[in-house]
C-alpha atoms as a PDB file:
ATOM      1  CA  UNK A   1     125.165 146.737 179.144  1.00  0.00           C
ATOM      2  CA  UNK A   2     122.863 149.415 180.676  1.00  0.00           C
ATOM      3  CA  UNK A   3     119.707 148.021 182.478  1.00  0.00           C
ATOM      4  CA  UNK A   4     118.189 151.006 182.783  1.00  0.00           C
ATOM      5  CA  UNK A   5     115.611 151.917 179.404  1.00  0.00           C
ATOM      6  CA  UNK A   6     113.196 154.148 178.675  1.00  0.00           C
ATOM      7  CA  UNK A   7     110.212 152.057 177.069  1.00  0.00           C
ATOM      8  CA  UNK A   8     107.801 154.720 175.957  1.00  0.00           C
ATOM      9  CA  UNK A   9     105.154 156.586 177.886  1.00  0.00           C
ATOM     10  CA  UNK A  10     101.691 155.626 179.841  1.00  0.00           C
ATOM     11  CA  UNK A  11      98.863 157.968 179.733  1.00  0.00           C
ATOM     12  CA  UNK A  12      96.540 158.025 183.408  1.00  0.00           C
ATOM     13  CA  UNK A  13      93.232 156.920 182.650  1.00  0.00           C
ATOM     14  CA  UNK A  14      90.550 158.935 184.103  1.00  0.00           C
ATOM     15  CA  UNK A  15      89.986 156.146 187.003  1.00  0.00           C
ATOM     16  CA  UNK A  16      93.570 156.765 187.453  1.00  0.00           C
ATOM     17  CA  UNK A  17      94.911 153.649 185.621  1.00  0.00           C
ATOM     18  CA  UNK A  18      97.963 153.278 183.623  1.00  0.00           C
ATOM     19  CA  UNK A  19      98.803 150.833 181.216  1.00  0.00           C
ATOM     20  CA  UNK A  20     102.812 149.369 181.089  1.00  0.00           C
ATOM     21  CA  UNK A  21     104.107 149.231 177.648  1.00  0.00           C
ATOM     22  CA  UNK A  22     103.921 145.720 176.105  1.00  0.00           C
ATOM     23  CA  UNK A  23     107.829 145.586 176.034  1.00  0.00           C
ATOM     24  CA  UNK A  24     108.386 146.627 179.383  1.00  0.00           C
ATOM     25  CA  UNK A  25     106.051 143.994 180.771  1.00  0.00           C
ATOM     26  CA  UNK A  26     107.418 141.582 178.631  1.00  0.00           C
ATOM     27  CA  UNK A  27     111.445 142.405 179.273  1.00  0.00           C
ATOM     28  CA  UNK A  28     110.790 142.846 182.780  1.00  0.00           C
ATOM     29  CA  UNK A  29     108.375 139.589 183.334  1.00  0.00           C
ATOM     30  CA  UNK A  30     105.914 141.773 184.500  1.00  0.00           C
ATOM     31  CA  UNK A  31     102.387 139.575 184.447  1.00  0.00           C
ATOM     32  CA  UNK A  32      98.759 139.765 185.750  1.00  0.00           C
ATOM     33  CA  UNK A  33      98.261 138.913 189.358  1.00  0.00           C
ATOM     34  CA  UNK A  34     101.909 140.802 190.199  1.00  0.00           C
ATOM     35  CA  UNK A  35     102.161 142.872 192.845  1.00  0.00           C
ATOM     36  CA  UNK A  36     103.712 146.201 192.653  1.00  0.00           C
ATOM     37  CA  UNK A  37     105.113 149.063 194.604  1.00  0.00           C
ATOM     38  CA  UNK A  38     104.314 152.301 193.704  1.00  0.00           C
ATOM     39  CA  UNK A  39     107.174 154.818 194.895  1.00  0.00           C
ATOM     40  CA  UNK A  40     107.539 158.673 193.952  1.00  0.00           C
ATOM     41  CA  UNK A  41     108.538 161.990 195.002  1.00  0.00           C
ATOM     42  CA  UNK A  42     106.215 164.796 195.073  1.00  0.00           C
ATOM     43  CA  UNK A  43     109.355 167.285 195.253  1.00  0.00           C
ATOM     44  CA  UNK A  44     110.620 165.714 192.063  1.00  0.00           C
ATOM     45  CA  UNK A  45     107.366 165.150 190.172  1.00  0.00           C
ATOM     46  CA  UNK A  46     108.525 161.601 190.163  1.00  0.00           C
ATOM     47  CA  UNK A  47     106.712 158.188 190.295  1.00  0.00           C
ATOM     48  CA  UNK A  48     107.450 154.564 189.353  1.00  0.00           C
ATOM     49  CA  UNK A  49     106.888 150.957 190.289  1.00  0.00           C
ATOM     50  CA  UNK A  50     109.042 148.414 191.467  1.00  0.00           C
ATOM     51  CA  UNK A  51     108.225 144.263 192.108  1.00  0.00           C
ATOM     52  CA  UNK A  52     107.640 142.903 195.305  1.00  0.00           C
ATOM     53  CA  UNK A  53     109.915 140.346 194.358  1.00  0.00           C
ATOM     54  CA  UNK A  54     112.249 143.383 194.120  1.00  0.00           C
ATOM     55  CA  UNK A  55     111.547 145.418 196.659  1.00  0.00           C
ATOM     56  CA  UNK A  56     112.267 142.503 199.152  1.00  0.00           C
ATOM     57  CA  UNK A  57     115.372 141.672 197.974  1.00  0.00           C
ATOM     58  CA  UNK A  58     116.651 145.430 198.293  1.00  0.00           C
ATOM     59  CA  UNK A  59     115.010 145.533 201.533  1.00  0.00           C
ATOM     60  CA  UNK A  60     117.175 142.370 202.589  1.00  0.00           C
ATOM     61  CA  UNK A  61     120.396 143.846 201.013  1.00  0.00           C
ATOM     62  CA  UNK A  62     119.863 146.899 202.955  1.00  0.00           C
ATOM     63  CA  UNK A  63     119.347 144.779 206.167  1.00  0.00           C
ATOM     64  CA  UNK A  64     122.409 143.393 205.250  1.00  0.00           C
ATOM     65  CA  UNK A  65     124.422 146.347 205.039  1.00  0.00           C
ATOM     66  CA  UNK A  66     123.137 148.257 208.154  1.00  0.00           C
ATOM     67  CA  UNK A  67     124.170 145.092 210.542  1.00  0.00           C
ATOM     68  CA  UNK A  68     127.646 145.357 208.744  1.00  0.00           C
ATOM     69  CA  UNK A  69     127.791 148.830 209.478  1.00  0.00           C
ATOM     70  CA  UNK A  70     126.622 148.679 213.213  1.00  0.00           C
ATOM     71  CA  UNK A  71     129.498 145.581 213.463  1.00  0.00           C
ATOM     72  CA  UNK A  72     132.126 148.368 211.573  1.00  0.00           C
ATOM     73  CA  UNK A  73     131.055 151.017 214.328  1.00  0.00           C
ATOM     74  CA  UNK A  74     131.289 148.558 217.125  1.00  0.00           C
ATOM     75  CA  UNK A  75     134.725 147.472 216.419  1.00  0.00           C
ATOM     76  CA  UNK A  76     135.857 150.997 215.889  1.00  0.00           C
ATOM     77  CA  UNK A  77     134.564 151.962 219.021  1.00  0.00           C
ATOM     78  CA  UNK A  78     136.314 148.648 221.124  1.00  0.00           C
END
């Protein structure tokens, strides 16, 4: 099953607000009071949000695969 979805579009309110689409919030627990992340590329004309739930549990993973890469290099280098 994918977990990727396209659930519709947003339109930027003049105060620069945007509303989530009712199924989005709903399939991806998204409430009031959440915070989220706003990441984009201004190269790619790309924007989106992720959980801060989320985003610290790919920051973690990441942590987790830098310190197995500086063990790999170390023990390549000994």
């Amino acid at each position: 099953m994918h977990d990727k979805k396209l659930y519709g579009t947003a339109t930027v309110g003049t105060k620069g607000q945007v509303v989530i689409p009712a199924d989005a919030r709903e399939e991806l627990k998204i409430n009031p009071g959440d915070h989220l992340y706003v990441i984009g590329s201004a190269l790619h004309g790309f924007v989106g949000m992720i959980k801060e739930e989320a985003l610290e549990g790919f920051i973690e993973r990441m942590n987790i695969q830098v310190e197995t890469l500086k063990r790999f290099k170390k023990e390549k280098i000994e």
